[in-house]
Protein backbone atom coordinates (compact mmCIF):
# COMPACT_ATOMS: atom_id res chain seq x y z
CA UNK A 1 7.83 191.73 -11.44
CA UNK A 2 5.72 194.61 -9.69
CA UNK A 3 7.29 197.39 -7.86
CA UNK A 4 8.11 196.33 -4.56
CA UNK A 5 6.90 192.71 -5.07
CA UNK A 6 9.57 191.08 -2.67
CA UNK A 7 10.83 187.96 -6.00
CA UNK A 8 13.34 186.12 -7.04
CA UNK A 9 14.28 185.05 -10.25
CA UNK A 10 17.15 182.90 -11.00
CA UNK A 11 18.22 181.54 -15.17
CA UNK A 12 20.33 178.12 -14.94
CA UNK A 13 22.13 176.60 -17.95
CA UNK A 14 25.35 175.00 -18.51
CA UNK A 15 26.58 177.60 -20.41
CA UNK A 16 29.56 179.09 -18.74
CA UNK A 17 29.72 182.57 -16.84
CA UNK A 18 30.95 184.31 -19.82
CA UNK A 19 28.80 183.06 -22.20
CA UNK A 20 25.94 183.83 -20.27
CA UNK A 21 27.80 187.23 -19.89
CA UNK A 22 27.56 187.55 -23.76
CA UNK A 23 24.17 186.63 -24.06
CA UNK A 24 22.87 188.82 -21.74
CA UNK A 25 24.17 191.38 -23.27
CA UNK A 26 22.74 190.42 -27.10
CA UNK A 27 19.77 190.58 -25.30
CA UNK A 28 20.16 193.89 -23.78
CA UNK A 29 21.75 195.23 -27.24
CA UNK A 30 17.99 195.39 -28.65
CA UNK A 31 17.08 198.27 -26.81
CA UNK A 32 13.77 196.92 -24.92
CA UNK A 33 15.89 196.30 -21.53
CA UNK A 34 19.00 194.57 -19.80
CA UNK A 35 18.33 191.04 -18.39
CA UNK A 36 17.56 192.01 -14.61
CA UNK A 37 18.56 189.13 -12.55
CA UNK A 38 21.71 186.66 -12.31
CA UNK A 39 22.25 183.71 -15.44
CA UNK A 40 23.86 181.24 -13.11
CA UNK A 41 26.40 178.71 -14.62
CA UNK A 42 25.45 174.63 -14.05
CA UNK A 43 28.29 173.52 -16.26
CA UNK A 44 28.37 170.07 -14.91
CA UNK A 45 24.74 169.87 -14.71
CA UNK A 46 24.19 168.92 -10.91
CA UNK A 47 21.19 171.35 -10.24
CA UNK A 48 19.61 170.51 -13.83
CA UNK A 49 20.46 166.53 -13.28
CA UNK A 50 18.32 166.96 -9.35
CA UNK A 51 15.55 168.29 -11.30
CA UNK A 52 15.81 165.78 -13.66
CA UNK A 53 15.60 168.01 -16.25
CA UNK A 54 18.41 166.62 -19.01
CA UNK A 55 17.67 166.20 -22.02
CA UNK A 56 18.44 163.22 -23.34
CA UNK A 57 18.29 164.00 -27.37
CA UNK A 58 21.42 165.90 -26.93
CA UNK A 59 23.31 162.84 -25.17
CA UNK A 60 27.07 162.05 -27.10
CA UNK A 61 27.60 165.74 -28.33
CA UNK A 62 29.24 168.53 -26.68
CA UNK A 63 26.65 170.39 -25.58
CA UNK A 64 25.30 167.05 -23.24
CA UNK A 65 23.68 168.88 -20.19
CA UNK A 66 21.21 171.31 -21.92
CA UNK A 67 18.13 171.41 -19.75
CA UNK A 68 14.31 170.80 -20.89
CA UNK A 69 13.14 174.10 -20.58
CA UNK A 70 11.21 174.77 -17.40
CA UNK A 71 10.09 177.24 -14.56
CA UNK A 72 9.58 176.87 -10.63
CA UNK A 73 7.82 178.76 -8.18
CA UNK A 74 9.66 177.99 -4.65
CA UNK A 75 8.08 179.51 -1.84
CA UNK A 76 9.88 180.88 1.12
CA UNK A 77 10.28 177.46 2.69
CA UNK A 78 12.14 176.61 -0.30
CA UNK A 79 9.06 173.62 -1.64
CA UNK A 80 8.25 173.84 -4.99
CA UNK A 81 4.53 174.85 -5.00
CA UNK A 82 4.51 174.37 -9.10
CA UNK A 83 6.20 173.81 -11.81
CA UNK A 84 6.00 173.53 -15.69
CA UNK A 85 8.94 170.91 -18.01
CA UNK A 86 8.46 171.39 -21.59
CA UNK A 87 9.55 169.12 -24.06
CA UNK A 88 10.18 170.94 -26.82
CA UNK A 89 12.60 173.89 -26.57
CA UNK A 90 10.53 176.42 -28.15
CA UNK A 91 7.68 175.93 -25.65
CA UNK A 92 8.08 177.83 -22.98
CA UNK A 93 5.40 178.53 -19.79
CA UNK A 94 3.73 181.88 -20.43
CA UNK A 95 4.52 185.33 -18.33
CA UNK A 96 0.77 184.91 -17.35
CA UNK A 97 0.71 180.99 -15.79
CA UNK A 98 4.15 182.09 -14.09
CA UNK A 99 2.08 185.03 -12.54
CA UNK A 100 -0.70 183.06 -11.53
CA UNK A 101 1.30 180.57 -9.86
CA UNK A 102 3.04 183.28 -7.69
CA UNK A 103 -0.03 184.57 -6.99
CA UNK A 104 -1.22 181.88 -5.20
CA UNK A 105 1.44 181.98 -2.92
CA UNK A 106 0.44 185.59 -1.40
């Protein structure tokens, strides 16, 4: 984000509030910075499930719920003006197609 620049971001997963706790803090434990906005807990999957975001190749094990990884830019009327789903879990939208996408809202 740029100084000033008047953003929101939000993480979701179904990990639970102190788990996400945790891992923000592994994160953080590197040195190169804290995790500067909220990890907010989905642990029975109703925002991921409206986004249609499950993924399916964890369905029958205990961790049933884990999102495809993805990113949305809502505007201020709350419309999603774009998005990017990945597949794979180690693909993962760049800081620069994020940026561009919010820049086309200003």
């Amino acid at each position: 984000m740029k100084k000033d620049e008047n953003l929101k971001l939000y993480a979701i997963s179904i990990d639970p509030p102190d788990v996400s706790k945790t891992f923000a803090e592994k994160i953080a434990s590197d040195g190169k910075g804290v995790v500067g906005f909220p990890l907010l807990s989905d642990p029975d999957h109703k925002i991921i499930d409206t986004y249609g975001l499950r993924d399916p190749a964890y369905e029958g094990q205990n961790v049933y719920g884990i999102p495809h990884p993805a990113v949305y830019v809502i505007d201020k009327s709350g419309k999603v003006s774009w998005a990017k789903v990945e597949s794979d879990y180690r693909k993962r939208p760049t800081n620069q197609e994020t940026r561009a996408a919010i820049e086309v809202l200003k």
